[in-house]
Protein backbone atom coordinates (compact mmCIF):
# COMPACT_ATOMS: atom_id res chain seq x y z
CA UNK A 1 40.67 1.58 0.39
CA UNK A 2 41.82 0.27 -2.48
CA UNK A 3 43.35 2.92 -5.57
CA UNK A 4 41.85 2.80 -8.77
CA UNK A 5 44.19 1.57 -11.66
CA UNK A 6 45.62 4.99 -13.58
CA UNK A 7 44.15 5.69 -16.82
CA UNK A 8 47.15 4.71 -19.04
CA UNK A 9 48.22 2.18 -22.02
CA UNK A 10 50.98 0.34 -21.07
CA UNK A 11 53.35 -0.33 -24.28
CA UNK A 12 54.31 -3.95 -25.14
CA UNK A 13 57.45 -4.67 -23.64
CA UNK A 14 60.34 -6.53 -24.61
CA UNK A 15 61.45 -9.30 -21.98
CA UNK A 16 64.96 -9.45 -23.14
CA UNK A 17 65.66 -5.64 -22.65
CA UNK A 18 63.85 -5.42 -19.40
CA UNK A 19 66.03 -8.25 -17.82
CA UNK A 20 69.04 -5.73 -18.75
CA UNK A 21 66.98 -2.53 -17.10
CA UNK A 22 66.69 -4.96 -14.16
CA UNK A 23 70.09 -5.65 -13.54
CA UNK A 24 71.02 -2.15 -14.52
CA UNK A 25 68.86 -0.07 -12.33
CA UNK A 26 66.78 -2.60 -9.95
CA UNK A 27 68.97 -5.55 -8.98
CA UNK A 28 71.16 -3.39 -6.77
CA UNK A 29 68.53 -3.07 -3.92
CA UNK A 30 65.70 -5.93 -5.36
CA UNK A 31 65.53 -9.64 -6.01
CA UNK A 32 62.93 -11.10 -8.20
CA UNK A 33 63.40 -14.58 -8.71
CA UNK A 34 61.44 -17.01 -6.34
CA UNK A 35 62.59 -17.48 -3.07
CA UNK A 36 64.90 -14.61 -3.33
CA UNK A 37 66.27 -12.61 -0.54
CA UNK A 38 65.35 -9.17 0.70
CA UNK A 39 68.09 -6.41 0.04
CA UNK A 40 67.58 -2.63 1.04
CA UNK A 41 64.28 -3.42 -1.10
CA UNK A 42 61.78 -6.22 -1.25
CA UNK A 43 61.71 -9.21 -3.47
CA UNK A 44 59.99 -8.53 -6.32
CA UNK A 45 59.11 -12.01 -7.35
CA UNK A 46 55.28 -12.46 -8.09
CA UNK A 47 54.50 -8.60 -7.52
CA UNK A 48 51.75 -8.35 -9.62
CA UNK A 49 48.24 -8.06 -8.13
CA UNK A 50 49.91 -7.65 -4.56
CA UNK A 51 48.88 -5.19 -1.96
CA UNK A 52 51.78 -2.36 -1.94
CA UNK A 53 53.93 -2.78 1.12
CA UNK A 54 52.87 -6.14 2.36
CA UNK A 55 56.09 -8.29 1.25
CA UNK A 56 56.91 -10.28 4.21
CA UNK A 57 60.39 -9.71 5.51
CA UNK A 58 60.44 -5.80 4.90
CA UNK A 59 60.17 -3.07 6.80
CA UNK A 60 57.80 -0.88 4.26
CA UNK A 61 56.98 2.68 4.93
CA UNK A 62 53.37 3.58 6.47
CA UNK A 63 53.01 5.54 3.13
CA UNK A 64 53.76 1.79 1.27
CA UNK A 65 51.47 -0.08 3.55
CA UNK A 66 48.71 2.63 3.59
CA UNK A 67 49.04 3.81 0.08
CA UNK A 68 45.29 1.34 -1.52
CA UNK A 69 47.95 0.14 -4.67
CA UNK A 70 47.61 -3.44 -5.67
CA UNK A 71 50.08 -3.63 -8.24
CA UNK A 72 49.15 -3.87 -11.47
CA UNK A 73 50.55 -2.90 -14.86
CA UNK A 74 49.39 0.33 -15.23
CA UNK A 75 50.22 0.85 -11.36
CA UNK A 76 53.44 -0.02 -12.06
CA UNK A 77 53.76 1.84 -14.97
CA UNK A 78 53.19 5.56 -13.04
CA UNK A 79 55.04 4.42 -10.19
CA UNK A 80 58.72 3.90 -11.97
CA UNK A 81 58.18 7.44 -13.33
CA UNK A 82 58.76 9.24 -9.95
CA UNK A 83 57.98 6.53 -6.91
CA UNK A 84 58.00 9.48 -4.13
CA UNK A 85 55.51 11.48 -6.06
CA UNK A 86 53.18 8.40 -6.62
CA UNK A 87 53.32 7.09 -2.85
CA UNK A 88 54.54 10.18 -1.17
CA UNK A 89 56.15 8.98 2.03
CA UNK A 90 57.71 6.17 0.44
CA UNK A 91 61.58 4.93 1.45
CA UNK A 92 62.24 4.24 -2.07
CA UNK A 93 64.95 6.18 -3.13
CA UNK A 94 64.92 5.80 -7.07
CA UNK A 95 65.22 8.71 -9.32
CA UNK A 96 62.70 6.50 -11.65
CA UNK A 97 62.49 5.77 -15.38
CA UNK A 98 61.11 8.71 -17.47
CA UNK A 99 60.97 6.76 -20.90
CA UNK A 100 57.68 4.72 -21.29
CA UNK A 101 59.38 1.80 -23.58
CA UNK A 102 62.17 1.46 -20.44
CA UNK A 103 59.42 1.33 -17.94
CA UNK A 104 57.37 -1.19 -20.69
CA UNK A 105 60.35 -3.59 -20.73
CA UNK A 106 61.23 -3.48 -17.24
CA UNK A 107 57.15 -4.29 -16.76
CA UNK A 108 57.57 -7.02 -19.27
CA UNK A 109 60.17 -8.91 -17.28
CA UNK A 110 59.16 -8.27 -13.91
CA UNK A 111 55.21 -9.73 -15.22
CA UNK A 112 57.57 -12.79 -16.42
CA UNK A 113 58.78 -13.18 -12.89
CA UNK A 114 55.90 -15.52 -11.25
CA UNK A 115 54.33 -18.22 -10.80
């Protein structure tokens, strides 16, 4: 079953700044350039239009695995506000981004990771 996209507007994001947010929130526990290795979170490389939870190489939750996401913009979007309220279940321990232009640039650059 897959989940139908959320009914939101991502913001234009900013590239530059979300490369910062990266390395300032993510790149602790997630790679995202190609070919990158699995931390205590999956690459990120190439996320977009993914099934959730099916990153080779990581041991995802049921709740990831199960949850219908294929990862999209908007997907995205709602998930870095609160990940454990979107998938509940999830092993993601992130207390999230509550400011939509931080979650827009973070987007941004994570979109610029792939192929």
């Amino acid at each position: 079953m897959v989940v139908a996209e959320p009914d939101v507007e991502v913001p234009a994001g900013n590239v530059k700044k979300g490369a910062k947010i990266f390395k300032a929130k993510c790149a602790q526990c997630h790679s995202i350039e190609k070919g990158g290795p699995t931390k205590q979170g999956p690459n990120l490389y190439a996320i977009f239009g993914k099934q959730s939870g099916s990153a080779e190489g990581f041991p995802y939750s049921a709740a990831n695995k199960e949850s219908g996401i294929i990862w999209s913009d908007k997907h995205m979007f709602q998930y870095l506000i609160n990940p454990k309220t979107y998938i509940p279940g999830t092993k993601m321990v992130f207390a999230g981004i509550k400011k939509d232009q931080e979650r827009a640039d973070l987007i941004a650059f994570m979109a610029s990771n792939t192929d």
